[in-house]
Protein backbone atom coordinates (compact mmCIF):
# COMPACT_ATOMS: atom_id res chain seq x y z
CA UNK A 1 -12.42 -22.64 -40.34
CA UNK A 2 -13.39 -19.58 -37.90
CA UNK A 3 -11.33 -18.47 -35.41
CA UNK A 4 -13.69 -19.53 -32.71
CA UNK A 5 -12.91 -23.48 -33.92
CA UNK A 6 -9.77 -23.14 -33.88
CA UNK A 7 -7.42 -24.89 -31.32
CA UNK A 8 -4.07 -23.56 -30.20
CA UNK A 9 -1.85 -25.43 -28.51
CA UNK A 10 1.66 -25.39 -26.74
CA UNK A 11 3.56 -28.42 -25.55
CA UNK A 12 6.52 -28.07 -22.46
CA UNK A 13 7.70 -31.38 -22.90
CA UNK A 14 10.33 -30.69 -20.05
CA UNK A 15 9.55 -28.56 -17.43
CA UNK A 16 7.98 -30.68 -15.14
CA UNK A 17 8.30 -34.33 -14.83
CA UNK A 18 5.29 -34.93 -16.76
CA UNK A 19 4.52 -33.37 -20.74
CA UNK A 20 2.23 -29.72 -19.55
CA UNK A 21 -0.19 -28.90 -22.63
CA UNK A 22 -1.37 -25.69 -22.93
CA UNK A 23 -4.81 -25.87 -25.12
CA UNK A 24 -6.27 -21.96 -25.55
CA UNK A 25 -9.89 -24.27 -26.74
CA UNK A 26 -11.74 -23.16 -23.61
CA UNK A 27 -15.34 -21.49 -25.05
CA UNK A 28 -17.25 -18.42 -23.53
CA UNK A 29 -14.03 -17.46 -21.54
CA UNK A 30 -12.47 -13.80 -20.91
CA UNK A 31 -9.63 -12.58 -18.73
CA UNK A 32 -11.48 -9.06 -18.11
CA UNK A 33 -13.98 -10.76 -15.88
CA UNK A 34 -13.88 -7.85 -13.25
CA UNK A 35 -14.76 -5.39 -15.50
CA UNK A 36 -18.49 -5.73 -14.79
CA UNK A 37 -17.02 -3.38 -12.10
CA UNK A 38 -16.44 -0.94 -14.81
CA UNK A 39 -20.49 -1.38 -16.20
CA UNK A 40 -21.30 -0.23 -12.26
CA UNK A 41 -19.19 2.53 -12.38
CA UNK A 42 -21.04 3.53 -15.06
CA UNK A 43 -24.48 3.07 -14.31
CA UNK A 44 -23.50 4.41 -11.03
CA UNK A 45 -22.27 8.04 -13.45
CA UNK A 46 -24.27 7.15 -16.63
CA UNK A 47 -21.25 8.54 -18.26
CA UNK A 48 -21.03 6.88 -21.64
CA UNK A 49 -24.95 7.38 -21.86
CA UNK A 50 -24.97 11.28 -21.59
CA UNK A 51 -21.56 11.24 -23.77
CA UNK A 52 -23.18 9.36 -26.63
CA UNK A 53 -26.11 11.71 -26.17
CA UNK A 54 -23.91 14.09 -27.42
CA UNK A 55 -23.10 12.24 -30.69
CA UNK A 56 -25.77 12.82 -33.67
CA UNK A 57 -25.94 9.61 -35.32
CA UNK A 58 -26.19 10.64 -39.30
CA UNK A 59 -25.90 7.16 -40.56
CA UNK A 60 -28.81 5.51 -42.79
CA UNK A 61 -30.73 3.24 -40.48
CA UNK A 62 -31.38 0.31 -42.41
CA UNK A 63 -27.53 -0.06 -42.49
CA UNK A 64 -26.66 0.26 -39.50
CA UNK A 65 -24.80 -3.10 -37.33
CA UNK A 66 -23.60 -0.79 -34.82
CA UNK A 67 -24.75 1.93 -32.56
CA UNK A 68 -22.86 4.30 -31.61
CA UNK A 69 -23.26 4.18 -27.93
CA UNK A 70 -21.78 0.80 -28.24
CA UNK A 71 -19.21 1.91 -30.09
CA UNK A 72 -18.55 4.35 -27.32
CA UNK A 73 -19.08 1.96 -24.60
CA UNK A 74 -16.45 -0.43 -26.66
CA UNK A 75 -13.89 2.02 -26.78
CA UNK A 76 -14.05 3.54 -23.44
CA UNK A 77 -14.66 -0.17 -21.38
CA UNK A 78 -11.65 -1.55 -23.75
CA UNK A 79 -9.09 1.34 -22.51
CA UNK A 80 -9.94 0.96 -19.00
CA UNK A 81 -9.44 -2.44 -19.06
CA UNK A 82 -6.21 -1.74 -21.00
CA UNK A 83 -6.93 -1.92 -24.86
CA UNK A 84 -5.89 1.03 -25.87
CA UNK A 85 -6.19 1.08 -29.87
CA UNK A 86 -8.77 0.19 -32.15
CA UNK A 87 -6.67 -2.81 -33.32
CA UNK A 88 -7.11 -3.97 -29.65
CA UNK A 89 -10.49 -3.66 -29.14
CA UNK A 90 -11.24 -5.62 -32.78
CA UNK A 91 -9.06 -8.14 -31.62
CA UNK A 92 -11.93 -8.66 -28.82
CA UNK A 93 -15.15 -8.78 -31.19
CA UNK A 94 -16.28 -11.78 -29.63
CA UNK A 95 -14.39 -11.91 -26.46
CA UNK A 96 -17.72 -12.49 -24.13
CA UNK A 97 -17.18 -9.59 -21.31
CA UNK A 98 -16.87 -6.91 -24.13
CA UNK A 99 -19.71 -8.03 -25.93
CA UNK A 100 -21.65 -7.66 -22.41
CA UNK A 101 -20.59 -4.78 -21.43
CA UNK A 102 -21.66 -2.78 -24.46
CA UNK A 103 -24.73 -4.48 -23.84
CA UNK A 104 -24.91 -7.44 -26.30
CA UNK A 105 -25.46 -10.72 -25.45
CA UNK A 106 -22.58 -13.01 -24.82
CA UNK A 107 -22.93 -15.94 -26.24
CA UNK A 108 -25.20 -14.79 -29.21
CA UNK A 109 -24.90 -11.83 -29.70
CA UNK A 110 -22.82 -10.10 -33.03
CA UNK A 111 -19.44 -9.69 -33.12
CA UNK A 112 -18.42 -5.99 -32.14
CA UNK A 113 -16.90 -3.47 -34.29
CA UNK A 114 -13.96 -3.85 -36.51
CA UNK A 115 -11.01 -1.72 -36.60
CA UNK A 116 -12.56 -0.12 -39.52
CA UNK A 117 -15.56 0.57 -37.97
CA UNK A 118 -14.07 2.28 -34.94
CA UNK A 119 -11.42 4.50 -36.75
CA UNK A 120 -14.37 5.89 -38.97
CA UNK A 121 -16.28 6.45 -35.53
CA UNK A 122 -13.28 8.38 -34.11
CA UNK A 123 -13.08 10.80 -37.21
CA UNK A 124 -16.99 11.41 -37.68
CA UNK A 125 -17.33 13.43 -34.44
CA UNK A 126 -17.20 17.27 -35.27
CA UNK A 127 -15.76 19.91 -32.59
CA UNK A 128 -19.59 21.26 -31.61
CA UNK A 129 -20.07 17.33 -30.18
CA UNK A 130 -16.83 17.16 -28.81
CA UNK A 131 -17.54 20.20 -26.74
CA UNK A 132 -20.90 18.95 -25.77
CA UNK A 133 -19.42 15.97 -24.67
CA UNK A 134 -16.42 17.59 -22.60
CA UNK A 135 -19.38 19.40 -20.25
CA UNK A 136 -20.95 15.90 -20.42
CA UNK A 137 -17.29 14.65 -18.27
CA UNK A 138 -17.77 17.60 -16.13
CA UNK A 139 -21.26 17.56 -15.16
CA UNK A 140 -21.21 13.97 -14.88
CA UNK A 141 -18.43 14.14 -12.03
CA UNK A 142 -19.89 17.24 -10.34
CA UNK A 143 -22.87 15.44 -10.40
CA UNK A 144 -21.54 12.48 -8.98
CA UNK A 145 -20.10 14.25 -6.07
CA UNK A 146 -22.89 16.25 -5.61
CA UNK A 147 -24.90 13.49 -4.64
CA UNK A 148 -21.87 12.07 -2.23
CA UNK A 149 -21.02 15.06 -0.42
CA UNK A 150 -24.20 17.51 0.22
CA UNK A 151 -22.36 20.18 2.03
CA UNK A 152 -19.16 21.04 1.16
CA UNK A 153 -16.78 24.28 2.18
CA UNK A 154 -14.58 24.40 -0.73
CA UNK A 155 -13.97 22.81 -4.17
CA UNK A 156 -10.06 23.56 -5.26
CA UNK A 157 -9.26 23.58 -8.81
CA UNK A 158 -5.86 22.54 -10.20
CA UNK A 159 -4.98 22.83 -13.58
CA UNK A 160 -1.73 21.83 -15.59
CA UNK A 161 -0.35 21.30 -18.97
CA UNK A 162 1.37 18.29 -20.06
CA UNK A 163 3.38 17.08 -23.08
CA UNK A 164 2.26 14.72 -25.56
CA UNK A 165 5.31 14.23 -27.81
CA UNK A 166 3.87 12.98 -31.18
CA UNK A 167 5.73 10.93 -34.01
CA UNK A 168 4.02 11.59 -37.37
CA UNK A 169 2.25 14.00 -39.26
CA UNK A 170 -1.81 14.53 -36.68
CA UNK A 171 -2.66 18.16 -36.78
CA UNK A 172 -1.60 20.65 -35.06
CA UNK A 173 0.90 18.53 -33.40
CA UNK A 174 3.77 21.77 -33.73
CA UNK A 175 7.39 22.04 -32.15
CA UNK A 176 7.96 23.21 -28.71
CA UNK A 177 11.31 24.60 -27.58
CA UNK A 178 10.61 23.80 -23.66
CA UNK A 179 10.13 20.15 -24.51
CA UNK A 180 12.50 20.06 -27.29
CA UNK A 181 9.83 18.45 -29.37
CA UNK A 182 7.15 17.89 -31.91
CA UNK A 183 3.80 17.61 -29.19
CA UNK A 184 0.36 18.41 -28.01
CA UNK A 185 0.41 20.25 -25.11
CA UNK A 186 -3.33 18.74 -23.79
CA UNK A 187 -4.80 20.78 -20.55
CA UNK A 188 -5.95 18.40 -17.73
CA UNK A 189 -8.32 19.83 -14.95
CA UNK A 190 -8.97 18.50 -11.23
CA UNK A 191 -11.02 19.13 -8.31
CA UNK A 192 -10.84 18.04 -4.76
CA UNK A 193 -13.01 18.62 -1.79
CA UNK A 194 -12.35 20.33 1.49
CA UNK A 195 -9.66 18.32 3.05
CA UNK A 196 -9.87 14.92 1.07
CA UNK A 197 -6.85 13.91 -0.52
CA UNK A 198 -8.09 12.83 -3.73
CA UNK A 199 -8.07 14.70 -7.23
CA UNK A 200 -10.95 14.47 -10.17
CA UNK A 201 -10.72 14.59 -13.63
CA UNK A 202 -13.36 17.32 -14.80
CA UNK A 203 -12.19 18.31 -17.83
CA UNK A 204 -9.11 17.35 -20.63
CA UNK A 205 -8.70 19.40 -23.35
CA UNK A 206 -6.46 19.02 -26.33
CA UNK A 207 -4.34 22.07 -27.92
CA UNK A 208 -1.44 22.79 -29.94
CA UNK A 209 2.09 22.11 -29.35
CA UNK A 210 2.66 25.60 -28.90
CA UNK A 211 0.28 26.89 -26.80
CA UNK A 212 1.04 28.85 -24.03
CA UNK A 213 0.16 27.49 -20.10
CA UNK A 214 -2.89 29.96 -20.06
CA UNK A 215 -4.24 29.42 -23.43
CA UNK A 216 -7.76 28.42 -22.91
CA UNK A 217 -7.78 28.80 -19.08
CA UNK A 218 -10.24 31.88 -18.32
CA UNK A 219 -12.67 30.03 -20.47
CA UNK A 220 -12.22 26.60 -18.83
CA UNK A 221 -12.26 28.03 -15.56
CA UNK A 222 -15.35 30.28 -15.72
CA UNK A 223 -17.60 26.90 -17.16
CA UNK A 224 -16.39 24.81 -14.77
CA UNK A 225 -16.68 27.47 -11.81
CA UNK A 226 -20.48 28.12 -12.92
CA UNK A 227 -21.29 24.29 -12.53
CA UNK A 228 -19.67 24.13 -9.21
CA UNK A 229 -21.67 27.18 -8.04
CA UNK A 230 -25.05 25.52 -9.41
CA UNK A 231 -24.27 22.46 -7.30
CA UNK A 232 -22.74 24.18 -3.92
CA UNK A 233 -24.15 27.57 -4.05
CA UNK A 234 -22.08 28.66 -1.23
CA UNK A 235 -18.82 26.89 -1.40
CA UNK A 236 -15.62 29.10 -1.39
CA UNK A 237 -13.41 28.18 -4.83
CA UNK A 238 -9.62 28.00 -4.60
CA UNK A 239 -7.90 27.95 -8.09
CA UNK A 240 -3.85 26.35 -8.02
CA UNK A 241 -1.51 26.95 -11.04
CA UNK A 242 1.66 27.17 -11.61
CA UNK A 243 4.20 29.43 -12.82
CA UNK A 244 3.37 29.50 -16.71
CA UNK A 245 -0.51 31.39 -15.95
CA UNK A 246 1.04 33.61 -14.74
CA UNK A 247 -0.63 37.05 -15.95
CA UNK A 248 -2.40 39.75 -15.21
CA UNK A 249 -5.95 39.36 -17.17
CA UNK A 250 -6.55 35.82 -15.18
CA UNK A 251 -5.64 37.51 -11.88
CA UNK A 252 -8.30 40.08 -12.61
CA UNK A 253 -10.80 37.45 -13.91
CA UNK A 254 -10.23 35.46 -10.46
CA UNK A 255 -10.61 38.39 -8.33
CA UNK A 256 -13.72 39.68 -9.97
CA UNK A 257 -15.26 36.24 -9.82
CA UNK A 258 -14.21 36.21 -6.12
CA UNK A 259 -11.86 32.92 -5.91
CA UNK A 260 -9.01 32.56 -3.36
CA UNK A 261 -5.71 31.65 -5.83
CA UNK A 262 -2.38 30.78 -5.27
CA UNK A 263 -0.08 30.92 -8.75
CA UNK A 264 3.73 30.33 -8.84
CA UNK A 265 5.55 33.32 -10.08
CA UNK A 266 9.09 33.12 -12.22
CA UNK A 267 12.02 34.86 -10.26
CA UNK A 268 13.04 38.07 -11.44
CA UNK A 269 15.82 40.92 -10.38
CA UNK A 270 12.51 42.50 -8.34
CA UNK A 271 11.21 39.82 -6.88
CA UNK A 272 15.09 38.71 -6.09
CA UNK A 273 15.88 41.89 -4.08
CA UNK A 274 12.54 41.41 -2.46
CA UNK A 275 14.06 38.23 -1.00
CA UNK A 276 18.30 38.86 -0.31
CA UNK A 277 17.25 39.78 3.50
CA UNK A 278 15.70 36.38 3.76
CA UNK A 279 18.12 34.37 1.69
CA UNK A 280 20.81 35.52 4.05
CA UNK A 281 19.00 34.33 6.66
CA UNK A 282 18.13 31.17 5.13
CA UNK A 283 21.95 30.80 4.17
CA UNK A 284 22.78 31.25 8.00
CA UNK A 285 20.33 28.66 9.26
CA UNK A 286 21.77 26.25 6.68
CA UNK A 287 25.12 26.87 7.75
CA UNK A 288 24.58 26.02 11.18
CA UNK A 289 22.41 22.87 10.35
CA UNK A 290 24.31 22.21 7.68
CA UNK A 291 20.95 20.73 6.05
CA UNK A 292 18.47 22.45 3.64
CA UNK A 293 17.26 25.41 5.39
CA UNK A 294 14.21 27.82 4.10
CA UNK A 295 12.69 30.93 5.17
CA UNK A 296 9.18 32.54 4.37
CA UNK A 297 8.02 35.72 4.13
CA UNK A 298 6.15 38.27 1.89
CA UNK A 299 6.07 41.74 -0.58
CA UNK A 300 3.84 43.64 -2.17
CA UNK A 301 4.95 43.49 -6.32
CA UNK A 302 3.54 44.88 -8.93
CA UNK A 303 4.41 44.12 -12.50
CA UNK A 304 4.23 47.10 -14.91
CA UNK A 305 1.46 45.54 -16.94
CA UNK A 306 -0.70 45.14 -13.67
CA UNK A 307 -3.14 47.34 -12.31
CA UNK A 308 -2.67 46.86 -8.87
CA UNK A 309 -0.07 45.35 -6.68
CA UNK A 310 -0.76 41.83 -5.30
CA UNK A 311 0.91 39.61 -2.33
CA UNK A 312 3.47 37.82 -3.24
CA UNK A 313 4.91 34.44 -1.06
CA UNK A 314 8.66 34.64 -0.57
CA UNK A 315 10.16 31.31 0.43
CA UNK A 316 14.10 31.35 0.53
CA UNK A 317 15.74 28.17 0.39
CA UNK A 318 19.47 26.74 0.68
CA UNK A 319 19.56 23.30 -0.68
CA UNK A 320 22.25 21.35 0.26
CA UNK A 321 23.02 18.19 -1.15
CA UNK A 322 26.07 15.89 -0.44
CA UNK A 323 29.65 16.31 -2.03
CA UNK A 324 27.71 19.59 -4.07
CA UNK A 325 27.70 23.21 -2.71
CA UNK A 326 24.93 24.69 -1.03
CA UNK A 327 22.33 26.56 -3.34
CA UNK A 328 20.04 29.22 -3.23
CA UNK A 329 16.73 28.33 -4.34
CA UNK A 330 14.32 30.85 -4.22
CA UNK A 331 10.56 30.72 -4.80
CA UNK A 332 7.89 33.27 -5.21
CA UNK A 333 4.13 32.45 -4.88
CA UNK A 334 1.28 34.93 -5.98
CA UNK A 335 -1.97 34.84 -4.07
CA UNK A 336 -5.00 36.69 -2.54
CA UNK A 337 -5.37 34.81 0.10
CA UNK A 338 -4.71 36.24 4.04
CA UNK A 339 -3.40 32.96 5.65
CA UNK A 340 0.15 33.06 6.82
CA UNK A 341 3.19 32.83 4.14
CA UNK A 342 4.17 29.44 5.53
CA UNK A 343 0.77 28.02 5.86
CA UNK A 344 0.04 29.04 2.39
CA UNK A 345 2.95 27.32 0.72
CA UNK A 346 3.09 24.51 2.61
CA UNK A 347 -0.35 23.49 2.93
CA UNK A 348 -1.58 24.73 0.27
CA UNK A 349 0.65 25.07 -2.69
CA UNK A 350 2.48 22.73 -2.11
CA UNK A 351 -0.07 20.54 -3.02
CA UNK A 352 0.33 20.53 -6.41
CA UNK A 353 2.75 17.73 -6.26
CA UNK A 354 -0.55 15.01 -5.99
CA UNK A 355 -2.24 16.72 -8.92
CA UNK A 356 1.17 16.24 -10.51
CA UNK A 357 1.11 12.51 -9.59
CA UNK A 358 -2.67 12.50 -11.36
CA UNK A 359 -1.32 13.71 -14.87
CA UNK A 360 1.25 11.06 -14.46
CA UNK A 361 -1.30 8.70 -13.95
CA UNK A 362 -3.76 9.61 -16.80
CA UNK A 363 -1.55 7.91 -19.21
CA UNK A 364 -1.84 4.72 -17.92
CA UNK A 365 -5.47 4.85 -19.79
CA UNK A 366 -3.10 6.26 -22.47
CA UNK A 367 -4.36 9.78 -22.69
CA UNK A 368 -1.18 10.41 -25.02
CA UNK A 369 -2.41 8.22 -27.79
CA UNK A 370 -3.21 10.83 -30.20
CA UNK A 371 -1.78 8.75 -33.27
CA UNK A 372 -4.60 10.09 -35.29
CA UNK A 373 -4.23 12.31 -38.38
CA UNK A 374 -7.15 14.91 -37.13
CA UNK A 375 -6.56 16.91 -34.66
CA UNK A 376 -10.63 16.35 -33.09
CA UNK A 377 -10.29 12.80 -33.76
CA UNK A 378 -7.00 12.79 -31.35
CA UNK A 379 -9.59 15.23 -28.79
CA UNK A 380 -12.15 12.45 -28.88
CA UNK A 381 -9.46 10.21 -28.01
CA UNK A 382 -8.28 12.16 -25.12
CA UNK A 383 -11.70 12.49 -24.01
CA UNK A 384 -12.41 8.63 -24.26
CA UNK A 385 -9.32 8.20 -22.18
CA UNK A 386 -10.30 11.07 -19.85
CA UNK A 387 -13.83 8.63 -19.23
CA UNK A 388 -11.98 5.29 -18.65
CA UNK A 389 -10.03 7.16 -16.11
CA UNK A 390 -13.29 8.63 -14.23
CA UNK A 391 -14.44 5.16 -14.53
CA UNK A 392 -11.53 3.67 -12.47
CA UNK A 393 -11.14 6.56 -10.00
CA UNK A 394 -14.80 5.75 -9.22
CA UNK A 395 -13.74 2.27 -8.46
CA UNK A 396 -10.81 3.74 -6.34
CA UNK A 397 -13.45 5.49 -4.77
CA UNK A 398 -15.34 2.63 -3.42
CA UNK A 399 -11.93 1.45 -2.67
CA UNK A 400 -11.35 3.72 -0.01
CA UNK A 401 -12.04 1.45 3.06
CA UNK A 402 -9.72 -1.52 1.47
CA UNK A 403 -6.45 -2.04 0.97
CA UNK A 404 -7.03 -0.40 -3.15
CA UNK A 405 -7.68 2.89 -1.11
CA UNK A 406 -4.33 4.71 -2.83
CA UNK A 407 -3.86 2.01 -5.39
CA UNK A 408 -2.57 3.29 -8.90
CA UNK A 409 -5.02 3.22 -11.70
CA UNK A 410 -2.74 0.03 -13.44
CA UNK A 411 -2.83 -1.82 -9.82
CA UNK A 412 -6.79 -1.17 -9.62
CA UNK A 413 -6.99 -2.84 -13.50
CA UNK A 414 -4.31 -5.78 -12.78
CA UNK A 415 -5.71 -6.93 -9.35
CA UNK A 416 -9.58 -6.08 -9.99
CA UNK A 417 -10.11 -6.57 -13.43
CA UNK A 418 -8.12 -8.47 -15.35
CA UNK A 419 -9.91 -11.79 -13.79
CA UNK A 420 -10.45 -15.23 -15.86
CA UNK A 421 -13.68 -15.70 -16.44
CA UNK A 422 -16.07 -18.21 -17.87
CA UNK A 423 -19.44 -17.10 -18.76
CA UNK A 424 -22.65 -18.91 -18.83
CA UNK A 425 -25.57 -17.14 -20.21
CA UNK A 426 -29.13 -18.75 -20.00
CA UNK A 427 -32.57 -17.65 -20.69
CA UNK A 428 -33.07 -16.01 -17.25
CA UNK A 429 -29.29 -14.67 -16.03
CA UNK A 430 -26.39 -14.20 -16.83
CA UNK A 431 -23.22 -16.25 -14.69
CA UNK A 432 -19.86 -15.28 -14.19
CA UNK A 433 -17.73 -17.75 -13.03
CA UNK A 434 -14.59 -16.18 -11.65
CA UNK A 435 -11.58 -17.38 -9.73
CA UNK A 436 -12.57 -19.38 -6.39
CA UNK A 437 -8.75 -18.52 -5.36
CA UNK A 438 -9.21 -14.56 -5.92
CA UNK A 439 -6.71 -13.06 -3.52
CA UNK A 440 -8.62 -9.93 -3.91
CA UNK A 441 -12.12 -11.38 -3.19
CA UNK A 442 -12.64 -9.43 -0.13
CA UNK A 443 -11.96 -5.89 -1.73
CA UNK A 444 -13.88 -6.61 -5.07
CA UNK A 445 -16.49 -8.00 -2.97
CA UNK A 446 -16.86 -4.34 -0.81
CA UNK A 447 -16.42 -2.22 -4.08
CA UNK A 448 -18.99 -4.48 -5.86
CA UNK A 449 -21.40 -3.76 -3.20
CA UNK A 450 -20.83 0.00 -3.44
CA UNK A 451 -21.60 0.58 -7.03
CA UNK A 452 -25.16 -1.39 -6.41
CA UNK A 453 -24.42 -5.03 -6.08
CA UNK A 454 -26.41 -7.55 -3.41
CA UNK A 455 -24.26 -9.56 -1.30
């Protein structure tokens, strides 16, 4: 007996007055039914098509049951819409939405891949593909934007580390004193534009556990600077990192390449002097107030591996929290830009808080599931992720005149996505037959119709 013949049933004899039966027998039925939504977004991007282009297929052709853009497409569509393993996505081989999505028909249409299948998949790709396919991410974005916003002032860059603690024996996966742990430490790159408050993926790269912040950086930045330039030839770049980049050979690789920075610095007995006149200030304010109190100003500091001196940001803070003493707190920002000291940290630094919030949110398409052995099959992994993620902040995107505008990632897949669905597929079209009670009708209905859909 096959699975699909199989009846499940659950009896709650006592829960309401009368016996409620619970039969899971209902045929050509999903509960991702809005993730045709995803299949936009992607035509909108044709993301998974130029990151499969990427992938040389090396497989005998008369054996082949699966391509591998569907195995992409199955992979990438299944952790969007929450499957985030390859034991979840064979668990859906002939759940009707997947099957459609990767482009097979629903009702007759082969199973999808196995668990098997997909694990081999994920450990064929060499590093030369997965670097083809990471510019892929990027220029797909760009691209994207390029075509939404014609003229644009300035593209700002934000990059950050994160931790990936790991718990077995994958690659490279090495001990890090700062997080006290056996990790990757994967970079994550995003742009925003002008004065929208919005961050892009662009880029996710996977390194050791103990690499340093600015390992890899120069070269990630000068790529991804170079496709900005071929899109916006005149558009002023602003660069934001924080404290760990820190050092003198990417300060002279931003200046030569002409891009307005800002970089936290770490305090030191310098930099500290630099600052007592202001801290007493700062301590006097707070005094008075008796609230957190900070001051800004500015030095010229030059470290004795630089070449040159450079403006540094002074802010000096007293922090005062209840039933604790008041605190000194100061920080020091590094930057070649002209603005005011306040303006600069407060506007503009300061900022880094949302990118912050954006990491945070890439692992609710469970970037951090490197469980792999390799250490490239755990990058194609992170890059998968990386793609559902573009996916759904495209969705977010056409979002931005509903109430989904701000909406995490997880609320965009709960309220949008994870629909029952029955679908009927006949010789001309293909129905799905979603909720009539949809509370979120009107919003899927807007960001349907802005990836391409007639209402």
């Amino acid at each position: 007996m096959t699975a699909q013949t199989l009846t499940h049933c659950v009896l709650f004899p006592n829960v309401y007055d009368k016996p409620v039966v619970a039969k899971f027998d209902e045929p050509m039925t999903s509960s991702d039914g809005g993730g045709v939504l995803l299949k936009a977004a992607d035509k909108r991007l044709s993301l998974t098509e130029h990151l499969g282009d990427c992938i040389k297929d090396e497989r005998q052709v008369g054996k082949i049951d699966h391509q591998l853009l569907e195995m992409l497409r199955q992979r990438i569509y299944g952790i969007a819409c929450g499957y985030a393993d390859c034991n979840d996505a064979a668990r859906l081989r002939d759940d009707p939405m997947h099957k459609l999505l990767v482009g097979r028909d629903p009702e007759k249409g082969e199973a999808l891949s196995s668990q098997p299948t997909l694990s081999r998949f994920e450990n064929s790709v060499d590093r030369k593909e997965l670097y083809r396919m990471g510019e892929s991410l990027c220029k797909a974005v760009l691209d994207r934007h390029r075509k939404r916003l014609k003229k644009v002032k300035r593209v700002r860059i934000d990059l950050d580390p994160t931790d990936d603690p790991t718990h077995g024996h994958q690659q490279m996966a090495l001990f890090n004193a700062f997080y006290d742990s056996y990790c990757y430490l994967p970079m994550l790159c995003f742009v925003s534009f002008d004065r929208e408050v919005d961050h892009y993926l662009v880029a996710a790269v996977l390194r050791p556990g103990n690499a340093t912040a600015k390992m890899g950086t120069i070269g990630i930045l000068f790529r991804l600077m170079r496709e900005i330039r071929k899109r916006w030839r005149k558009v002023k770049i602003e660069v934001r990192l924080d404290g760990g980049f820190a050092c003198p050979e990417l300060f002279d690789f931003l200046e030569v390449m002409e891009v307005e920075y800002e970089c936290g610095l770490a305090k030191n007995p310098v930099l500290e002097r630099a600052a007592a006149v202001l801290m007493k200030e700062a301590r006097k304010l707070s005094e008075i107030s008796g609230k957190t109190e900070h001051v800004y100003g500015e030095c010229q500091y030059r470290a004795k591996t630089w070449g040159c001196a450079r403006r540094v940001i002074i802010k000096a803070e007293v922090t005062r929290t209840e039933g604790k003493d008041p605190k000194d707190n100061p920080r020091f920002v590094i930057t070649n830009r002209r603005q005011t000291a306040k303006w600069i940290y407060e506007h503009e630094y300061c900022g880094r808080g949302e990118v912050e919030n954006r990491i945070k949110e890439t692992f609710e398409v469970e970037i951090d599931r490197t469980s792999a052995t390799s250490f490239w099959a755990n990058q194609f992994r992170v890059l998968m992720s990386a793609a559902a993620y573009v996916l759904l902040q495209e969705l977010r995107l056409q979002a931005r005149d509903t109430g989904f505008a701000r909406a995490q990632v997880s609320t965009l897949r709960l309220r949008l996505i994870k629909l029952g669905v029955r679908v009927v597929a006949s010789a001309r079209r293909i129905v799905l037959h979603l909720p009539q009670s949809c509370p979120d009708f009107p919003s899927w209905k807007k960001i349907a119709a802005g990836l391409g859909a007639c209402t």
